[in-house]
C-alpha atoms as a PDB file:
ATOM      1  CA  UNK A   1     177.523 300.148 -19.309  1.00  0.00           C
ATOM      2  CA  UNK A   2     175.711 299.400 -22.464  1.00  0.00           C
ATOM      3  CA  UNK A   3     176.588 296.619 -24.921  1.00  0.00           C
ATOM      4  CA  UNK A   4     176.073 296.948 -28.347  1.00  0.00           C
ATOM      5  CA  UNK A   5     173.438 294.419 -29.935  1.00  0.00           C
ATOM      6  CA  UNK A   6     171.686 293.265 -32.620  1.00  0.00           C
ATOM      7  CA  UNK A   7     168.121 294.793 -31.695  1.00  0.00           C
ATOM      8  CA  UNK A   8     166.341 297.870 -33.003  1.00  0.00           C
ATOM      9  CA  UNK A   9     163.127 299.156 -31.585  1.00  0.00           C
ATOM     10  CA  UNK A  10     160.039 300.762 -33.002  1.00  0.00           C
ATOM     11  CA  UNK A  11     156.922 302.948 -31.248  1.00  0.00           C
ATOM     12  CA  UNK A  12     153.914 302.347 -32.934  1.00  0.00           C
ATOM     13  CA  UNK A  13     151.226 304.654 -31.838  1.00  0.00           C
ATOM     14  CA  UNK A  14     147.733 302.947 -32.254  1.00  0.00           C
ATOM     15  CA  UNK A  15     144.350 304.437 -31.399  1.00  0.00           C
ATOM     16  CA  UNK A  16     142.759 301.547 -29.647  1.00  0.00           C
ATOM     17  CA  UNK A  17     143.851 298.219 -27.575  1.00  0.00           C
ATOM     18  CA  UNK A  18     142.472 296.252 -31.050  1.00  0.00           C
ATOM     19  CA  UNK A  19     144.703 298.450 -33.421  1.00  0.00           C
ATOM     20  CA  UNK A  20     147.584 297.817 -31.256  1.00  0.00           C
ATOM     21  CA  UNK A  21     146.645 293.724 -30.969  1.00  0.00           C
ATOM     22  CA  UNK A  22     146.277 293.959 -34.963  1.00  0.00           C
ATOM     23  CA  UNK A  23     149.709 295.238 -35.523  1.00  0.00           C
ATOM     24  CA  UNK A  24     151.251 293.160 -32.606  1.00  0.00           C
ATOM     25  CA  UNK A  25     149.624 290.180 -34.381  1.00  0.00           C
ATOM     26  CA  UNK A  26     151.130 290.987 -37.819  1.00  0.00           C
ATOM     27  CA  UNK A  27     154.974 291.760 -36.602  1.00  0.00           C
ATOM     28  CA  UNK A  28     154.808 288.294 -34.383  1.00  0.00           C
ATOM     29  CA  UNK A  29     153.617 285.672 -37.597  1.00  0.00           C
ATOM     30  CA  UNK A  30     156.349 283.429 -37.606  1.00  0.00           C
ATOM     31  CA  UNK A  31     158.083 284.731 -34.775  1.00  0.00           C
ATOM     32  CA  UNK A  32     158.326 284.947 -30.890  1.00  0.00           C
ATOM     33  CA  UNK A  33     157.120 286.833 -27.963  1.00  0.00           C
ATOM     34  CA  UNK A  34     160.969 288.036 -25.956  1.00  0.00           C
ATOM     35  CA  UNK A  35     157.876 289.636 -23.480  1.00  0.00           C
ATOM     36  CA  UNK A  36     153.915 289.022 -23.840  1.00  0.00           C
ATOM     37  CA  UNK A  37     152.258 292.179 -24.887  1.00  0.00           C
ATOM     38  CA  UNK A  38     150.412 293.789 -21.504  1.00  0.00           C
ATOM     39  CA  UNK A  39     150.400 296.508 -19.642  1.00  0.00           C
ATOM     40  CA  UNK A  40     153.466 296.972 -17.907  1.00  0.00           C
ATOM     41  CA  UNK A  41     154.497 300.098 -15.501  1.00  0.00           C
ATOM     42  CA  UNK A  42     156.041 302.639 -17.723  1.00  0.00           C
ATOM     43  CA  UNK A  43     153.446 301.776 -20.437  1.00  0.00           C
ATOM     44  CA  UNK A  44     149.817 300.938 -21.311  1.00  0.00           C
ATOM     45  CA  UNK A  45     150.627 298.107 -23.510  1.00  0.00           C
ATOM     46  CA  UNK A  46     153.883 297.200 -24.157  1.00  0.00           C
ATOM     47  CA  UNK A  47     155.560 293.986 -26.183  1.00  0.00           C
ATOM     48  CA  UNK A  48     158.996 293.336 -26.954  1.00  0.00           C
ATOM     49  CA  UNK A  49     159.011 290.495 -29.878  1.00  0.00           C
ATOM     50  CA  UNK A  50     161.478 288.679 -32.215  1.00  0.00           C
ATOM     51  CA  UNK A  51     160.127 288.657 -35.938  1.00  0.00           C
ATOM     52  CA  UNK A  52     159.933 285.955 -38.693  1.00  0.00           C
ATOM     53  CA  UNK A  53     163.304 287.583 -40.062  1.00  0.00           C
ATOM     54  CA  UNK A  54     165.032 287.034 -36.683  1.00  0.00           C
ATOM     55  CA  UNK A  55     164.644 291.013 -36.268  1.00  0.00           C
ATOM     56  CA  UNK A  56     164.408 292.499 -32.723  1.00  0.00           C
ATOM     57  CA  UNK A  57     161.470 294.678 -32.368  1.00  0.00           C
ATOM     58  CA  UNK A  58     159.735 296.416 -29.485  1.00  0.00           C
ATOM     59  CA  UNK A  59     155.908 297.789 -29.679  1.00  0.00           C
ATOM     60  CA  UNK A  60     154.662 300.994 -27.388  1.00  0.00           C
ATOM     61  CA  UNK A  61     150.899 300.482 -28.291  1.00  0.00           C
ATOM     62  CA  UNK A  62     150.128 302.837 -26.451  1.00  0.00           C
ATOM     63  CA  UNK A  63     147.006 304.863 -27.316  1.00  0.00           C
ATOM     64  CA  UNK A  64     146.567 307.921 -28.599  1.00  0.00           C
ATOM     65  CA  UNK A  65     145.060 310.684 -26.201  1.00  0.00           C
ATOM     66  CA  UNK A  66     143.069 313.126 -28.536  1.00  0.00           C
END
């Protein structure tokens, strides 16, 4: 069953693996990696980090197929 926590999670669509590392970069300043940003099986890049303000946040970066 699901238990209610603190978290909250974000997509963030990016056009290229260096878009997605500049954003990732930005939300972890002063905060922690909960999982590395890499590749992972249900997505090209995906990161799950803590920010500076203690806020939960997960990043999709996966790219954009236009």
């Amino acid at each position: 069953m699901f238990k209610v926590n603190p978290s909250i999670s974000f997509m963030v669509n990016c056009t290229s693996v260096d878009e997605t590392n500049e954003v990732w970069n930005k939300l972890i300043e002063g905060g922690t990696a909960m999982m590395q940003i890499d590749k992972q099986p249900w997505s090209e890049r995906y990161g799950w980090l803590k920010d500076k303000l203690w806020h939960d946040l997960a990043d999709n970066g996966q790219q954009r197929k236009e």
